[in-house]
Structure formats: C-alpha cells, structure tokens
N, C-alpha and C. Protein backbone atom coordinates (compact mmCIF):
# COMPACT_ATOMS: atom_id res chain seq x y z
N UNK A 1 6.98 -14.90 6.93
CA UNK A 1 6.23 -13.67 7.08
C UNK A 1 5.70 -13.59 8.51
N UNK A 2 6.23 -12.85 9.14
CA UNK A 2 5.26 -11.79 10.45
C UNK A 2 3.72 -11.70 10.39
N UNK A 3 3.19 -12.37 11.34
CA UNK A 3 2.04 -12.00 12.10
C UNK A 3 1.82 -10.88 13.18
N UNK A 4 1.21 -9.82 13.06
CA UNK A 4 0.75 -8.62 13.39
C UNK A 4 -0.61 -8.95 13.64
N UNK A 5 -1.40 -8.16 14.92
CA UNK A 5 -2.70 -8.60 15.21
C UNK A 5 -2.88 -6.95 16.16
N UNK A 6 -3.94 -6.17 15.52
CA UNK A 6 -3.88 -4.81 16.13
C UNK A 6 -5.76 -4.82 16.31
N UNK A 7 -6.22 -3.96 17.53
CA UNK A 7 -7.21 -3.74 17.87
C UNK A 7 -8.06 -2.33 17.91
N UNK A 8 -8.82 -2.59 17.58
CA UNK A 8 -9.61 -0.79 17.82
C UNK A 8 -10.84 -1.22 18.42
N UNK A 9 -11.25 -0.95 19.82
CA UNK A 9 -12.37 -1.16 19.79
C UNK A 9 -13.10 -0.06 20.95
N UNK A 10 -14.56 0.15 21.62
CA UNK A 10 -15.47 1.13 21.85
C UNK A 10 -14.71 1.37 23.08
N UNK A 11 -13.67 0.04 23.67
CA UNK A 11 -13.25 0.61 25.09
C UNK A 11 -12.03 1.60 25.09
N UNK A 12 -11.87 1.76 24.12
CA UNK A 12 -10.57 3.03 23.66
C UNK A 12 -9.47 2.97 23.46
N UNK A 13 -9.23 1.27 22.66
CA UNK A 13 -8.20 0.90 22.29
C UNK A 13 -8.09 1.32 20.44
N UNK A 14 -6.68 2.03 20.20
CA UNK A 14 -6.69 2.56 18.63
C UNK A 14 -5.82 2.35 18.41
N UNK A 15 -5.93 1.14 17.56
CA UNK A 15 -5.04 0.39 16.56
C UNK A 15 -3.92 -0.13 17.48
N UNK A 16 -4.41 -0.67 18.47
CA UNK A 16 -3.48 -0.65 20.33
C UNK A 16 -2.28 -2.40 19.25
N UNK A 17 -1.58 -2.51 19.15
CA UNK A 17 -0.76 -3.84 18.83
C UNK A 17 -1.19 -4.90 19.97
N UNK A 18 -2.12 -5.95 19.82
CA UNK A 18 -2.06 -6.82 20.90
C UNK A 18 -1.42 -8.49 20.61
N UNK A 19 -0.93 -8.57 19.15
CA UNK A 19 0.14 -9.63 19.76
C UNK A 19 0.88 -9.80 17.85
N UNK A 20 2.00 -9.89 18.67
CA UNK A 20 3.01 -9.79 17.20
C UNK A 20 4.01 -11.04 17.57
N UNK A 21 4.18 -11.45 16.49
CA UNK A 21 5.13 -12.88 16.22
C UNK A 21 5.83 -12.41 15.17
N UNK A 22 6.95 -13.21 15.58
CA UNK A 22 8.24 -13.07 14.28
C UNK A 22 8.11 -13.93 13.17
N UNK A 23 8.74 -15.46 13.09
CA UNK A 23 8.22 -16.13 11.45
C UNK A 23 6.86 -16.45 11.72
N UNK A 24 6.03 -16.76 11.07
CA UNK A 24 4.36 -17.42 10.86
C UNK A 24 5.24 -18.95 11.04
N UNK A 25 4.63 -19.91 11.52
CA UNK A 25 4.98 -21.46 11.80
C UNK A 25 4.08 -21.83 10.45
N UNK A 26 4.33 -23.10 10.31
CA UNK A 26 3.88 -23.66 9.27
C UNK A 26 2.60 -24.03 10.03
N UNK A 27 2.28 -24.44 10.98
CA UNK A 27 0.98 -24.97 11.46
C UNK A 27 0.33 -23.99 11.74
N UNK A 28 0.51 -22.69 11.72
CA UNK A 28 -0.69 -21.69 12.34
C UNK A 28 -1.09 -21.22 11.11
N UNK A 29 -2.61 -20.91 10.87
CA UNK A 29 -3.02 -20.75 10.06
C UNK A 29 -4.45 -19.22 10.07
N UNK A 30 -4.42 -18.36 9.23
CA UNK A 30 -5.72 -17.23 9.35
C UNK A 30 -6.36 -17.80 8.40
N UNK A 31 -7.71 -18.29 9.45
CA UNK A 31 -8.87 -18.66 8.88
C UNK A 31 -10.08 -17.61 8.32
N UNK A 32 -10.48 -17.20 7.46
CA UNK A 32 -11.69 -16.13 7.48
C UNK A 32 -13.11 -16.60 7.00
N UNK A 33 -13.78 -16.21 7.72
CA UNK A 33 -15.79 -17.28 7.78
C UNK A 33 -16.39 -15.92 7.63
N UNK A 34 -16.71 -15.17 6.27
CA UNK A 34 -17.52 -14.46 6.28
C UNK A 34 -18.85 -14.28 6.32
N UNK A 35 -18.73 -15.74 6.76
CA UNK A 35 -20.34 -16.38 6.85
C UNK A 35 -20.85 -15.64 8.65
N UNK A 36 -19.65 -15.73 9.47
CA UNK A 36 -19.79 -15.54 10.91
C UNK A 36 -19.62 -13.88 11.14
N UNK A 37 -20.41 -13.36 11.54
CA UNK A 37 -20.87 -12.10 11.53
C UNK A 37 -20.52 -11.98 13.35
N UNK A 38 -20.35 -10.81 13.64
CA UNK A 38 -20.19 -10.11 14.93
C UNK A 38 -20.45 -8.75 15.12
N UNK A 39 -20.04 -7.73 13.98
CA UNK A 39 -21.12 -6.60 14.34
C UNK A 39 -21.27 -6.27 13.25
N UNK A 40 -21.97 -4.74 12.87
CA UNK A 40 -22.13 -4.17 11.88
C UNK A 40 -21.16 -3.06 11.94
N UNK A 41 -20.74 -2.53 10.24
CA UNK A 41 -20.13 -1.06 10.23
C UNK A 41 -20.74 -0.43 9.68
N UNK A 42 -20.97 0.25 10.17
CA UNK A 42 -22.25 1.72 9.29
C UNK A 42 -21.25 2.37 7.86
N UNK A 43 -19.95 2.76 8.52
CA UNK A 43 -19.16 3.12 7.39
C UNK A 43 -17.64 3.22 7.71
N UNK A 44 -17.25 3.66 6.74
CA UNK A 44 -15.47 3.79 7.21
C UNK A 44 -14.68 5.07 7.06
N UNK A 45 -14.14 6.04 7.60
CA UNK A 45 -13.86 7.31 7.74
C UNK A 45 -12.90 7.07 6.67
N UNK A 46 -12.85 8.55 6.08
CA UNK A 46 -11.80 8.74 5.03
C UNK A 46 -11.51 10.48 5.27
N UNK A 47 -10.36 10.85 4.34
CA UNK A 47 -10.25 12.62 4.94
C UNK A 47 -9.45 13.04 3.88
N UNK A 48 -9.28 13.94 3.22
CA UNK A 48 -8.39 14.89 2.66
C UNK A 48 -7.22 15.32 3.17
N UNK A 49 -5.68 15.03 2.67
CA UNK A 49 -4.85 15.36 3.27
C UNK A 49 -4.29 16.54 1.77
N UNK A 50 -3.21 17.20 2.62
CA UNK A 50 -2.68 18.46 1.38
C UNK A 50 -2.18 17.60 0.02
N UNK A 51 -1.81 16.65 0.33
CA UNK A 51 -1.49 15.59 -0.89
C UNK A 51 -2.46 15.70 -1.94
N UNK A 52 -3.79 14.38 -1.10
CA UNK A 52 -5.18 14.76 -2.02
C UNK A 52 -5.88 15.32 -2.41
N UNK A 53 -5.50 16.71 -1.46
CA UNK A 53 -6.31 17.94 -2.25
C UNK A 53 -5.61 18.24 -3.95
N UNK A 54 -4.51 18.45 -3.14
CA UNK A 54 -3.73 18.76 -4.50
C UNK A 54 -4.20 17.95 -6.00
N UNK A 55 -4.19 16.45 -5.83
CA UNK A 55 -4.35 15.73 -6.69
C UNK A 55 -6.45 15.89 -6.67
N UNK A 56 -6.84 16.24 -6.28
CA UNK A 56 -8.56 16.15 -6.67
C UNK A 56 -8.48 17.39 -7.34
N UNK A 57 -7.77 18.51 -7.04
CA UNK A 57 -7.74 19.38 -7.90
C UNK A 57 -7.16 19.45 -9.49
N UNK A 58 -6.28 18.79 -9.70
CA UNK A 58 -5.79 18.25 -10.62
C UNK A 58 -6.55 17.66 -11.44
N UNK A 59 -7.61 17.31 -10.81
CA UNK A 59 -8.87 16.24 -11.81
C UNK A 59 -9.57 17.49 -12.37
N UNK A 60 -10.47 16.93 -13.58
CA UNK A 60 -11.15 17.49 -14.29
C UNK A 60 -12.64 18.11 -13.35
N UNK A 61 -13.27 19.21 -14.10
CA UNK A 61 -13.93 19.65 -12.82
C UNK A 61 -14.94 18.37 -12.85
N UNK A 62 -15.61 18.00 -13.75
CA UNK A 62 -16.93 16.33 -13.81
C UNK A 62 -16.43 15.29 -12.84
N UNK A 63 -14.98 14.95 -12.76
CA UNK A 63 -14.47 13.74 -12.27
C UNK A 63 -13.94 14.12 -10.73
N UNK A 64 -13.89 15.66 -10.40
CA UNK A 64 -13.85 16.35 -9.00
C UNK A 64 -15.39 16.18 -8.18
N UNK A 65 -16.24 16.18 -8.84
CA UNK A 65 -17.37 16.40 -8.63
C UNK A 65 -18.34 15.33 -8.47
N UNK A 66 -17.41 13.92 -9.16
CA UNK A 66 -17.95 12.55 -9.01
C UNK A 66 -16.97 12.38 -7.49
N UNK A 67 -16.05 12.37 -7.55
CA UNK A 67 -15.23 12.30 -6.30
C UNK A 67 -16.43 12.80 -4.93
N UNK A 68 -16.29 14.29 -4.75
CA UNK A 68 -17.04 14.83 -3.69
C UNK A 68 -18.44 14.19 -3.65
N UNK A 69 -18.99 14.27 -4.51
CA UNK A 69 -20.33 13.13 -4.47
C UNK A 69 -20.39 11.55 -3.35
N UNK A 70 -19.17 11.67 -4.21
CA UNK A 70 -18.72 9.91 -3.78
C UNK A 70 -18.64 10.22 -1.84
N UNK A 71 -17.76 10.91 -1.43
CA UNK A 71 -17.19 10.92 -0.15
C UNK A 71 -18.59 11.99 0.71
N UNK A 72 -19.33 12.96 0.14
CA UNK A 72 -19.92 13.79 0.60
C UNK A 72 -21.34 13.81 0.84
N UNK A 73 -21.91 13.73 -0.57
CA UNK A 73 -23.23 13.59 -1.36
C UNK A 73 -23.96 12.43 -0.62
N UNK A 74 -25.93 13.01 -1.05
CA UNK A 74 -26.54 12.15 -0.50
C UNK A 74 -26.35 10.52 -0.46
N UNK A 75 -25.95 10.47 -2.10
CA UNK A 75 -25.57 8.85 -2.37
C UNK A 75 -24.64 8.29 -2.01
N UNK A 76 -23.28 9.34 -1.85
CA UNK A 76 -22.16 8.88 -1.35
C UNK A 76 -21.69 7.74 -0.41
C-alpha cells in the first residue's frame, strides 16, 4: 500500500501533495499520539451538493429538519 502525505495549511497550501511513495517498506511505520496536541479546530466545513439536496429532500419532513438543525441550527 501507497503512502500519500497532503497539506492544508494558513500559508495557502490546499490539500498541496507534499510527499508520495510507491510500496509502504516494512520498517516505516504511521504512528498516531492523540495525546500530542498542536492546534485546535473550531469546526469542519461541509456543503450541499445537487446530489444531497436531492436526497435531504427525499427524507421525511422531521428527519429533514433534524438534518438542517444538525449542519445549521444553534446546536448544530
């Protein structure tokens, strides 16, 4: 399996590819320490495409309305 390693960050790099390998070696390894913190995310963008409209409409109006809540609403 391929290692892929992509960046987004404030200096105006989006989703820029900064280093790709062909097989994974047996000795390299992705470590993850969710213990080790580096910044915060306030939140994560999401959007309506003609697809998902289609299909939120398709939902019942209660379960349309938990949806928009979800993505919109104060609690959301």
């Amino acid at each position: 399996m391929g290692l892929e390693i992509y960046e987004t960050s404030a200096a105006g790099s989006k989703l820029g590819l900064k280093e790709a390998g062909g097989e994974a070696e047996p000795d390299k390894r992705l470590t993850l320490r969710p213990e080790e913190r580096f910044q915060t995310i306030t939140g994560i963008g999401g959007s309506f495409t003609e697809a998902s409209a289609y299909l939120l409409n398709e939902l019942s109006p209660e379960n349309r309305q938990k949806v928009l809540e979800a993505y919109f609403g104060p609690s959301g």
